[in-house]
Protein backbone atom coordinates (compact mmCIF):
# COMPACT_ATOMS: atom_id res chain seq x y z
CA UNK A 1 0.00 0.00 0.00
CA UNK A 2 1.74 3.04 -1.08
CA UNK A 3 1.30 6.68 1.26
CA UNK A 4 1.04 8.57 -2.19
CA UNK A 5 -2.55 7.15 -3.12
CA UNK A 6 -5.32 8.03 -1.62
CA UNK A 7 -8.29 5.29 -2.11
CA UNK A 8 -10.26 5.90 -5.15
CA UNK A 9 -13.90 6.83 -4.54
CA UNK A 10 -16.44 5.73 -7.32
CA UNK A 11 -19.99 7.26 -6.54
CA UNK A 12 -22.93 5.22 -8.24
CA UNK A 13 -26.30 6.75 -8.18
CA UNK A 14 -29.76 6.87 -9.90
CA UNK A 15 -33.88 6.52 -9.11
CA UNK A 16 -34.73 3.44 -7.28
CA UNK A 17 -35.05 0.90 -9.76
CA UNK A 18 -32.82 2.10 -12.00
CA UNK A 19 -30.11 -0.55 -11.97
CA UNK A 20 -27.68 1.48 -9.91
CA UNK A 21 -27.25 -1.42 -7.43
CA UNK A 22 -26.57 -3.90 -10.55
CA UNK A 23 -23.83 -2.01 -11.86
CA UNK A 24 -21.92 -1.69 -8.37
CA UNK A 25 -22.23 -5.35 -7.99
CA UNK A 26 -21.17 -5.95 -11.70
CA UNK A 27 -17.95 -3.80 -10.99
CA UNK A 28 -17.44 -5.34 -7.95
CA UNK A 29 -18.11 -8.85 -8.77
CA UNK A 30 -15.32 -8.20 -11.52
CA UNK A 31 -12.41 -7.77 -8.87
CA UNK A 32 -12.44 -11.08 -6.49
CA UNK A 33 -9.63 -10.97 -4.57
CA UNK A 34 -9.02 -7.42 -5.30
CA UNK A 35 -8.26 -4.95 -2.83
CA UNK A 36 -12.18 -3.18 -3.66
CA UNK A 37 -15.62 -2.69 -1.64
CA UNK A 38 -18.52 -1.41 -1.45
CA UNK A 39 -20.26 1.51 0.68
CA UNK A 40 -24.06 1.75 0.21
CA UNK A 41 -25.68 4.54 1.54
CA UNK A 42 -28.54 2.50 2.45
CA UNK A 43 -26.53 1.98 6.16
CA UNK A 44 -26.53 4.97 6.36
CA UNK A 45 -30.11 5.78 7.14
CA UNK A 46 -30.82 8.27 10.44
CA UNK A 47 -31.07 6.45 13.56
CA UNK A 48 -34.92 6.80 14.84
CA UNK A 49 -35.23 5.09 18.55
CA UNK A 50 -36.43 8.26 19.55
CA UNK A 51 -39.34 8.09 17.36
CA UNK A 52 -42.26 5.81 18.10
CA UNK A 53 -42.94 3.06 15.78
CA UNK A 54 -45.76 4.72 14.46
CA UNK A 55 -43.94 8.31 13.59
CA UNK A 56 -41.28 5.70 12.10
CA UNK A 57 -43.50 4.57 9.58
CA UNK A 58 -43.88 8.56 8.47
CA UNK A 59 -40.01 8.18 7.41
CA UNK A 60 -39.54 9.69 3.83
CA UNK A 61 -36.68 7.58 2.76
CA UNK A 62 -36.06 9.43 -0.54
CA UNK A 63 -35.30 12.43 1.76
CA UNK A 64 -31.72 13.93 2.03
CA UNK A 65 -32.78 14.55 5.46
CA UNK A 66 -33.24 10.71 6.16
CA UNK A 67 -29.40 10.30 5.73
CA UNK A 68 -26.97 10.97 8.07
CA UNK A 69 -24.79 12.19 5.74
CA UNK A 70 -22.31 13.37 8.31
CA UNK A 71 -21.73 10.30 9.87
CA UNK A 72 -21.22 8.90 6.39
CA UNK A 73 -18.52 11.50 5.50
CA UNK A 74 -17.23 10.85 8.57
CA UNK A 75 -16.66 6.76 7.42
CA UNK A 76 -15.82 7.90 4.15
CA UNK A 77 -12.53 10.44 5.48
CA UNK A 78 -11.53 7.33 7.45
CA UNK A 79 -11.38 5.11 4.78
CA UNK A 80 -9.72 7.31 2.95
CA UNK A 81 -7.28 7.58 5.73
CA UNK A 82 -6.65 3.93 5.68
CA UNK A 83 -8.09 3.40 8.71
CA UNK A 84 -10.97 1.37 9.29
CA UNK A 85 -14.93 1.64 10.08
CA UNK A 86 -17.97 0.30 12.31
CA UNK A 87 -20.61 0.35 9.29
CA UNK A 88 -24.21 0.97 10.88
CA UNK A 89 -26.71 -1.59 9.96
CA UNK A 90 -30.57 -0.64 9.29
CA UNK A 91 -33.02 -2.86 10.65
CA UNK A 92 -35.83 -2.23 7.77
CA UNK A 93 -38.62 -4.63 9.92
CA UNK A 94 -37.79 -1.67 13.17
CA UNK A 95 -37.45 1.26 10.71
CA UNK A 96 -34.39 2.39 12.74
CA UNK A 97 -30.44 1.42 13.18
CA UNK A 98 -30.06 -1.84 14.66
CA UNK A 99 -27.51 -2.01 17.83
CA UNK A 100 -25.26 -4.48 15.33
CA UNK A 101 -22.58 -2.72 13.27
CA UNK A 102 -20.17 -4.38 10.50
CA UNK A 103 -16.25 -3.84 10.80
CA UNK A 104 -15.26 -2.28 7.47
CA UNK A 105 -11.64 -2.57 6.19
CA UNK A 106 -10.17 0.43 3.86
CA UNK A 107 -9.43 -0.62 0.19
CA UNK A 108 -8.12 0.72 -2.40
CA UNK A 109 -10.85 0.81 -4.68
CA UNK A 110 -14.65 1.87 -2.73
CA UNK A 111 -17.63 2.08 -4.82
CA UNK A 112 -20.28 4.72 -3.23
CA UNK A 113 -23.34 3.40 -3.58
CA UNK A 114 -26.61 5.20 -2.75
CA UNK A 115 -30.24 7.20 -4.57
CA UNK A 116 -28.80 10.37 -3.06
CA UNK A 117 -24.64 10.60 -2.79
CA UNK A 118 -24.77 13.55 -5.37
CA UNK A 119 -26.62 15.83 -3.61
CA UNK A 120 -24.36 16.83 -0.89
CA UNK A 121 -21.73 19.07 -2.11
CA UNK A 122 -19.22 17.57 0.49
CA UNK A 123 -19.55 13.90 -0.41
CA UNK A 124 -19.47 14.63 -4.36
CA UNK A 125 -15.55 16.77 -3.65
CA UNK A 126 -14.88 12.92 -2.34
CA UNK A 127 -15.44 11.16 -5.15
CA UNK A 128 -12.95 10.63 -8.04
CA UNK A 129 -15.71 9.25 -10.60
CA UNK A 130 -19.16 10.06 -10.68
CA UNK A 131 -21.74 7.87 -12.36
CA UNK A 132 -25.25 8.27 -12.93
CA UNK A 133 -27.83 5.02 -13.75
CA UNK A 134 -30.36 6.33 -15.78
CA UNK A 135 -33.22 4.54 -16.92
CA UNK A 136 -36.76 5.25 -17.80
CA UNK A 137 -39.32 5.90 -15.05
CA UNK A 138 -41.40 3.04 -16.35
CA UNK A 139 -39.06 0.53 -15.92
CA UNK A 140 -38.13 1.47 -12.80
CA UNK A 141 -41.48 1.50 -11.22
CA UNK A 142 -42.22 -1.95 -12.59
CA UNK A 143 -38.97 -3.06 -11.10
CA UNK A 144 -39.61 -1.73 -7.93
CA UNK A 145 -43.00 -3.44 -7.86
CA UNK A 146 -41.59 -6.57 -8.24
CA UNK A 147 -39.13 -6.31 -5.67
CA UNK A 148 -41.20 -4.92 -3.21
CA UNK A 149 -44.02 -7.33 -3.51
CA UNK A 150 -41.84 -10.35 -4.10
CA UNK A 151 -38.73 -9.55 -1.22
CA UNK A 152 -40.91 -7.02 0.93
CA UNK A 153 -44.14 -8.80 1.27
CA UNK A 154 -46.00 -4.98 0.40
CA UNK A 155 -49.17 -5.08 -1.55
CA UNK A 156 -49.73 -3.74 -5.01
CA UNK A 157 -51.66 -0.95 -3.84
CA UNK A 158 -49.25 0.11 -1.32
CA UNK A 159 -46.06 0.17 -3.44
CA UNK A 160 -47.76 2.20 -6.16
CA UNK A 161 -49.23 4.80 -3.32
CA UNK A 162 -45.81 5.21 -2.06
CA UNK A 163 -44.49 5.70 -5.54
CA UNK A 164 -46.88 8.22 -6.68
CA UNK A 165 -46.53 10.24 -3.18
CA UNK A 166 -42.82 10.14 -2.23
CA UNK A 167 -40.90 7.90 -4.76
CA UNK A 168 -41.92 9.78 -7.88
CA UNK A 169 -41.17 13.69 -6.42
CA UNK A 170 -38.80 13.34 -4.27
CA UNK A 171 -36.79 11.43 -7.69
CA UNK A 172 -37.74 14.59 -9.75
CA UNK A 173 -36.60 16.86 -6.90
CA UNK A 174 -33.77 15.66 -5.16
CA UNK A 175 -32.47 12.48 -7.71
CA UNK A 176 -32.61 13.71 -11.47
CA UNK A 177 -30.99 16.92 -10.74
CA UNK A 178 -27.99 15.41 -9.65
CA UNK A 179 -27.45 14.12 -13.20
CA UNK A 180 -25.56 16.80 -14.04
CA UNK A 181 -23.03 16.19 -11.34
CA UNK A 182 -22.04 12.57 -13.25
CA UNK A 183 -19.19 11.77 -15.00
CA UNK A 184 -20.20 9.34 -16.94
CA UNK A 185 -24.27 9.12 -17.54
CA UNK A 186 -25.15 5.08 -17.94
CA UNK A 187 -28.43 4.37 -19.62
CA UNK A 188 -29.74 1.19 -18.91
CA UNK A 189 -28.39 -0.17 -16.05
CA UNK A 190 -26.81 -3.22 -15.40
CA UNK A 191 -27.99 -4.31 -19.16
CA UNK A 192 -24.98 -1.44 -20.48
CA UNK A 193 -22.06 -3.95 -20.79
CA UNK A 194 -19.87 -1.29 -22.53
CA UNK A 195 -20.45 1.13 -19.57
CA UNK A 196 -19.60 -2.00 -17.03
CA UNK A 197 -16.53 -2.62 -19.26
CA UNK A 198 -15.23 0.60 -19.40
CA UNK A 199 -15.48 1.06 -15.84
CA UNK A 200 -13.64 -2.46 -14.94
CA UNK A 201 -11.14 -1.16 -17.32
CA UNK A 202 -10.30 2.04 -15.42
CA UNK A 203 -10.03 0.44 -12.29
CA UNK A 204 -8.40 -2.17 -13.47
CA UNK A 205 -5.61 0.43 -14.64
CA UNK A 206 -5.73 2.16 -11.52
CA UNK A 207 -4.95 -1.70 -9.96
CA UNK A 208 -1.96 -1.87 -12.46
CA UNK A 209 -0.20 1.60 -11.62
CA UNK A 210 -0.31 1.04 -8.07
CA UNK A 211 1.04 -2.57 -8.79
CA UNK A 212 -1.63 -4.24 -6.71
């Protein structure tokens, strides 16, 4: 590990349902062995055992303000730092942090994961490469009815109220202006093989030159 690299920080974002979550694990995946991992925002989620359970279920989770973004900066600057991290875990069946966290080892390589890492000013001056997922509302709401119903147990009509109410503005308001923060805008997801190949490639020159 040389002192004259900092990690590099690879931020992948998009709607929900866009694919973002494919391509990070496609990038990933492409590295075993590798001195890479992955951050998802998703742990990142505010701590709420000061709410009731009911006020819990309130939580607008396409919120910036459902992040604690600090705390993830925080992990991030560490990492950076070569040092390592307690990564929070989010109990989604609570709606708040679990008491459980994962130890988190720096790496050279650490893809950013997360709907909403290009909205704060201070984690996008940490990133080296910024990529945005974009795919067509359409498909994304289909995909997110599937999941939902199939590894969430909601019902139809709940998925598609939440969409319409949160999912769908706070995307317009918070999500798709960030697109112009990207380096690289991928259409398609995790389908885009060229965009997954020329982002192995680039890492897998950054690997060479610091002879890992």
């Amino acid at each position: 590990m040389s002192e004259m690299h900092k990690p590099i920080v690879i931020g992948v974002t998009g709607g929900s349902g866009s694919g973002k979550t494919s391509v990070s694990q496609a990038i990933y995946n492409y590295f075993p062995g590798k001195s890479i991992m992955m951050l998802e925002q998703d742990s990142y989620y505010k701590n709420q055992d000061h709410l009731s359970f009911e006020e819990r279920l309130k939580t607008n989770y396409d919120h910036p303000f459902a992040f604690d973004t600090d705390l993830l900066i925080e992990h991030l600057n560490e990492l950076l730092d070569y040092n390592s991290i307690e990564k929070p875990v989010y109990d989604y069946t609570k709606h708040t942090r679990s008491g459980e966290t994962i130890t988190q080892e720096p790496k050279e390589v650490i893809i950013l994961e997360g709907i909403l890492i290009l909205e704060d000013v201070r984690l996008r001056n940490l990133m080296d490469i910024k990529l945005y997922v974009d795919t067509d509302d359409d498909i994304r709401i289909i995909r997110r009815i599937k999941r939902d119903i199939e590894e969430r147990g909601r019902t139809l009509d709940s998925v598609i109220d939440q969409y319409l109410t949160v999912v769908k503005p706070m995307h317009a308001q918070f999500i798709e202006p960030t697109k112009k923060y990207a380096d690289l805008i991928i259409p398609e997801g995790g389908r885009n093989q060229v965009a997954i190949d020329l982002m192995t490639t680039k890492i897998h020159t950054i690997f060479e030159e610091r002879a890992l």
